[in-house]
Protein backbone atom coordinates (compact mmCIF):
# COMPACT_ATOMS: atom_id res chain seq x y z
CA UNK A 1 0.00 0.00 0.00
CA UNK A 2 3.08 2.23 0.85
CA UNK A 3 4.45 1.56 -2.54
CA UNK A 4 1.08 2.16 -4.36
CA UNK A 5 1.25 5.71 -2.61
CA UNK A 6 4.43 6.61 -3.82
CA UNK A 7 3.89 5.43 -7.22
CA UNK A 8 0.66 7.64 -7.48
CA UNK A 9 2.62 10.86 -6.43
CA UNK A 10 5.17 10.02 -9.02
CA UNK A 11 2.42 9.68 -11.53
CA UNK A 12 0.90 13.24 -10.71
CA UNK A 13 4.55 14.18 -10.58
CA UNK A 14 5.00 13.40 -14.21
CA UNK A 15 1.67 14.69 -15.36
CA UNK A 16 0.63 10.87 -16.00
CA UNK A 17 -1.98 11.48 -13.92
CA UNK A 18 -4.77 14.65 -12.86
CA UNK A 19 -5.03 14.33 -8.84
CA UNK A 20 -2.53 10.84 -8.48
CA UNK A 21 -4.39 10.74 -5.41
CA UNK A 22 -4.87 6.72 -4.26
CA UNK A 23 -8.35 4.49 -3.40
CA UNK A 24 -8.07 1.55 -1.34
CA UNK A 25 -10.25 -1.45 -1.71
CA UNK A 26 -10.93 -5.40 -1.36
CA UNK A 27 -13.36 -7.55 -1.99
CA UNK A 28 -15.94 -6.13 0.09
CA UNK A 29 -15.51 -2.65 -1.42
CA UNK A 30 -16.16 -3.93 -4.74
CA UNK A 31 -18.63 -7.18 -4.57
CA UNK A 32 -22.51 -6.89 -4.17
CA UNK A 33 -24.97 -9.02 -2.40
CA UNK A 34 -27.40 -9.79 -5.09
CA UNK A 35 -27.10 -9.84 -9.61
CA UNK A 36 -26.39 -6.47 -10.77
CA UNK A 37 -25.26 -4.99 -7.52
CA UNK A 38 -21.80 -6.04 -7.95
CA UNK A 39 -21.28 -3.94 -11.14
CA UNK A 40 -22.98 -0.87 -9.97
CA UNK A 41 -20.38 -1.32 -6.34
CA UNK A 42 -17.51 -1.66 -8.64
CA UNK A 43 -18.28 1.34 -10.84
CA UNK A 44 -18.68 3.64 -7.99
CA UNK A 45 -15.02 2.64 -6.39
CA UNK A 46 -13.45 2.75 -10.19
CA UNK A 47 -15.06 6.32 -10.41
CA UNK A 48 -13.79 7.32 -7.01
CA UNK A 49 -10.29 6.23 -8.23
CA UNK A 50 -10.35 8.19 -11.88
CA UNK A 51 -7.41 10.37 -12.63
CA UNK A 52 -5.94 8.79 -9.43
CA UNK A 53 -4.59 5.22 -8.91
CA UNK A 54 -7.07 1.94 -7.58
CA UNK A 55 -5.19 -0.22 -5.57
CA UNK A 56 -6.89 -3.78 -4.36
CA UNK A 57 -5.55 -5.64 -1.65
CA UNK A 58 -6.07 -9.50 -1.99
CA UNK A 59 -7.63 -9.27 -5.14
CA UNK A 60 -7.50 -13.06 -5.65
CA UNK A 61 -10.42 -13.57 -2.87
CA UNK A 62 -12.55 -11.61 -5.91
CA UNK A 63 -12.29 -15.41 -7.64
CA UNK A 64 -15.38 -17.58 -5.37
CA UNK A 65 -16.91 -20.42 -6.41
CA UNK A 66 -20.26 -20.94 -8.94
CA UNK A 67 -22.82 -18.60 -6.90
CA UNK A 68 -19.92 -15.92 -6.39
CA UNK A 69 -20.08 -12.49 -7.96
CA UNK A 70 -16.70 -11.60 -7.81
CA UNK A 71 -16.53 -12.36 -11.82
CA UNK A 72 -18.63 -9.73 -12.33
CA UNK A 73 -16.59 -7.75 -10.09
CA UNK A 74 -13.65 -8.54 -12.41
CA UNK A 75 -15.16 -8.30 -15.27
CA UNK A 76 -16.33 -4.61 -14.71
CA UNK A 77 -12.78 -3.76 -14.06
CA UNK A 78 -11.24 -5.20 -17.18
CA UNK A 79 -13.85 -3.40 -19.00
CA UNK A 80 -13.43 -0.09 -17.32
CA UNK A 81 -9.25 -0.05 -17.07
CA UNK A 82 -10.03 -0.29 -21.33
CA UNK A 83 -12.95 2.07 -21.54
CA UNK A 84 -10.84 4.74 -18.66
CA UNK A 85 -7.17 3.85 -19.43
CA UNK A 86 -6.30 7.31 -19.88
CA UNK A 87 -7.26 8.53 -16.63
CA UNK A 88 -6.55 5.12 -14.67
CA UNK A 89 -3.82 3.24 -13.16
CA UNK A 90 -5.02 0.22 -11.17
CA UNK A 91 -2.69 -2.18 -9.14
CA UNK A 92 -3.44 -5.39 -7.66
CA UNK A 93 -2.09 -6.71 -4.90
CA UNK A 94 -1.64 -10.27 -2.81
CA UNK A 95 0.56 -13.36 -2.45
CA UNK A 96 2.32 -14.59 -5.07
CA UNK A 97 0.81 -18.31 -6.14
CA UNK A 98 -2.95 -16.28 -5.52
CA UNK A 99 -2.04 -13.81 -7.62
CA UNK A 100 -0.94 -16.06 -11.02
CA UNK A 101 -3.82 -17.60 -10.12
CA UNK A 102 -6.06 -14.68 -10.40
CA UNK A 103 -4.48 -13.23 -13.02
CA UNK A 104 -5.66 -16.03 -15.01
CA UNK A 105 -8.42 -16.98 -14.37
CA UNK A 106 -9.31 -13.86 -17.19
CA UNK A 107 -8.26 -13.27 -20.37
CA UNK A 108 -8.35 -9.56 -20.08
CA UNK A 109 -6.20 -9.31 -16.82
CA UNK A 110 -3.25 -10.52 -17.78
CA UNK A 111 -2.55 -8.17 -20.92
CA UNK A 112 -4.06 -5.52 -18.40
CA UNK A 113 -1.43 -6.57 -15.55
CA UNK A 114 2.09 -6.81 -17.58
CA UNK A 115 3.99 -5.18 -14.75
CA UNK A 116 4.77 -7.26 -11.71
CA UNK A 117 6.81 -6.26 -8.65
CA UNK A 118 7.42 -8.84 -6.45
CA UNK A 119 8.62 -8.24 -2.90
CA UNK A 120 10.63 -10.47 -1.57
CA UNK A 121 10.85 -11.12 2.83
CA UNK A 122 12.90 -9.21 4.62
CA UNK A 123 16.51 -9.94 5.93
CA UNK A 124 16.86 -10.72 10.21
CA UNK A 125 18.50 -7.36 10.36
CA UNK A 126 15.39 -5.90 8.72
CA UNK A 127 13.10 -7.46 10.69
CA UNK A 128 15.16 -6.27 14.03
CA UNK A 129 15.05 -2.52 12.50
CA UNK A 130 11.11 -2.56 12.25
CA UNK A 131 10.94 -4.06 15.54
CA UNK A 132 13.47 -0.75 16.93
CA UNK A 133 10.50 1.44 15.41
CA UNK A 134 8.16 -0.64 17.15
CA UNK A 135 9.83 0.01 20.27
CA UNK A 136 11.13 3.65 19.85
CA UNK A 137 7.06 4.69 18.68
CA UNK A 138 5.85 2.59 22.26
CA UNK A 139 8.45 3.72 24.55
CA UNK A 140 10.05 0.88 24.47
CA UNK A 141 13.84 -0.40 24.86
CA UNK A 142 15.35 -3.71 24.32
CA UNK A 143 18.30 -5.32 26.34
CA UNK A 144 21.37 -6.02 23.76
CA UNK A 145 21.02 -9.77 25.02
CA UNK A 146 17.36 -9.31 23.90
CA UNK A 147 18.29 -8.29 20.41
CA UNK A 148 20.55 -10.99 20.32
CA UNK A 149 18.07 -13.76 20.94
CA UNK A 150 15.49 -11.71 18.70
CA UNK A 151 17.65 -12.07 15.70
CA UNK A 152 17.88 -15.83 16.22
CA UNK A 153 14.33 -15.84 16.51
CA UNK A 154 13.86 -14.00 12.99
CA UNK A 155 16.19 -16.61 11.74
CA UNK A 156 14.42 -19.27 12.39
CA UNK A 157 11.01 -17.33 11.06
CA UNK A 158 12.40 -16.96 7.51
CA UNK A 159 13.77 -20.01 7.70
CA UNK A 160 10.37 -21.70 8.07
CA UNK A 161 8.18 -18.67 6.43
CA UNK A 162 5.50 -20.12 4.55
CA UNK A 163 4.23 -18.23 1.35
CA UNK A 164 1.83 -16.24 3.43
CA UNK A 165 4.90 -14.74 5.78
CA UNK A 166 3.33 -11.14 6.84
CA UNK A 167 6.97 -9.56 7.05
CA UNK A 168 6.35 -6.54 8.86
CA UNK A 169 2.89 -7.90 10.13
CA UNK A 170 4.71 -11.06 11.78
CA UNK A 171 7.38 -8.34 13.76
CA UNK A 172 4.00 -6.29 14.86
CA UNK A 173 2.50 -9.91 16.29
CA UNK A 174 5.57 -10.87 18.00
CA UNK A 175 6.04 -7.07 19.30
CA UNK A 176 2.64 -7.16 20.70
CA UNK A 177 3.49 -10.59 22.67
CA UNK A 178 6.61 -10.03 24.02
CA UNK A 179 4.61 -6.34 25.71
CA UNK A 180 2.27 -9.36 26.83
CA UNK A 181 4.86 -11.45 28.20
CA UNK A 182 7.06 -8.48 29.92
CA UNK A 183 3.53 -7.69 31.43
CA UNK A 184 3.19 -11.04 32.78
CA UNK A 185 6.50 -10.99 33.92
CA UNK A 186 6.40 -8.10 35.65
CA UNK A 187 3.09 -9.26 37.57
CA UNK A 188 5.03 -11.57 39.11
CA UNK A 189 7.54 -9.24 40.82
CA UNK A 190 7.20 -8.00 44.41
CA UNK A 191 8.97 -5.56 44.51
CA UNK A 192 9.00 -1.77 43.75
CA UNK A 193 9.05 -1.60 39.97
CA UNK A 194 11.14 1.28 38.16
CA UNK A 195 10.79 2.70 35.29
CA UNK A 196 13.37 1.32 33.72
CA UNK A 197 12.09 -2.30 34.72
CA UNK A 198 8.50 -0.90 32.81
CA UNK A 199 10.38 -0.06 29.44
CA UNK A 200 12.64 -2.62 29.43
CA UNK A 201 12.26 -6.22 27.48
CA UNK A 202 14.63 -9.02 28.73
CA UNK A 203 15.41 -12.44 26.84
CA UNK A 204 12.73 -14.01 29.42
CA UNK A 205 10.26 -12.07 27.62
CA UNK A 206 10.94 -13.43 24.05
CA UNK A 207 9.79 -16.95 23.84
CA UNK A 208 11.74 -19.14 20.75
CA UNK A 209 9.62 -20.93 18.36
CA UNK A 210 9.54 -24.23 18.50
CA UNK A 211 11.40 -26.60 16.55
């Protein structure tokens, strides 16, 4: 989504685009509950978006089964990225495998979608830097022996990531339990707690994954 912002400021930069301002959506924002609703919901987003950029975050859960009207979800936008091409830039977003499989499960999307930007995990060191933020924006600080057990844990996590690894999502998860488990942790002390001992996260706190 980050990238999809900054690529619709460059846009408006270069005069590709009017406003380059950006619309988020998903499924929900763009499938119906009944036959002709679907079109008429998708429409209203794609007009939202004109002269701007569409982006659509797991676009693959458009594709349902028989009774699903996320084809004519898709089919609306394959008609409309022709019919407004001038004034449109949509990008799609979602996991890899999903997204070849969405991309063909129309004709129209994949001579519509030629450019593909593929993101690949981050590095342990990466994943240690987003978890600094993570402290530094809570007020947080993290013992050096900490850190060091951290990184191992990161290892391990891209070591084992499935296709689905959320990346920055995973290191906001395992930021949010190790608050838990310093919490818990810190229940258990008797004794007058500092401040220090409130900001502070110790190895105890970070629990490894298991093998």
């Amino acid at each position: 989504t980050t990238v999809a912002r900054i690529l619709a400021k460059i846009f408006q930069k270069l005069k590709i685009l009017k406003k380059g301002h950006l619309v988020e959506t998903d499924r929900m924002g763009l499938v119906g509950q009944y036959v002709g609703h679907t079109a008429k919901k998708t429409s209203e987003i794609i007009d939202s978006a004109l002269d701007g950029v569409l982006f659509i975050d797991e676009a693959y859960s458009l594709v349902g089964g028989e009774n699903d009207f996320g084809g004519e979800a898709i089919d609306t936008l394959v008609k409309r990225m022709e019919d407004d091409r001038d004034r449109l830039i949509v990008i799609v977003a979602g996991y890899p495998k999903d997204m070849d499989e969405f991309i063909s499960t129309n004709p129209g999307l994949k001579s519509r979608f030629s450019k593909t930007i593929h993101f690949s995990d981050y590095a342990p060191t990466e994943l240690a830097k987003i978890f600094q933020i993570f402290c530094k924006n809570n007020e947080y600080e993290i013992s050096s022996d900490a850190e060091e057990k951290l990184t191992h844990v990161f290892e391990y996590a891209l070591a084992n990531a499935a296709d689905d690894f959320g990346n920055g999502r995973y290191v906001r998860n395992l930021f949010e339990q190790i608050i838990r488990n310093q919490a818990l942790r810190l229940s258990q002390h008797n004794h007058t707690l500092t401040k220090q001992d409130l900001i502070t996260l110790l190895p105890a706190d970070i629990v490894m994954p298991s093998a």
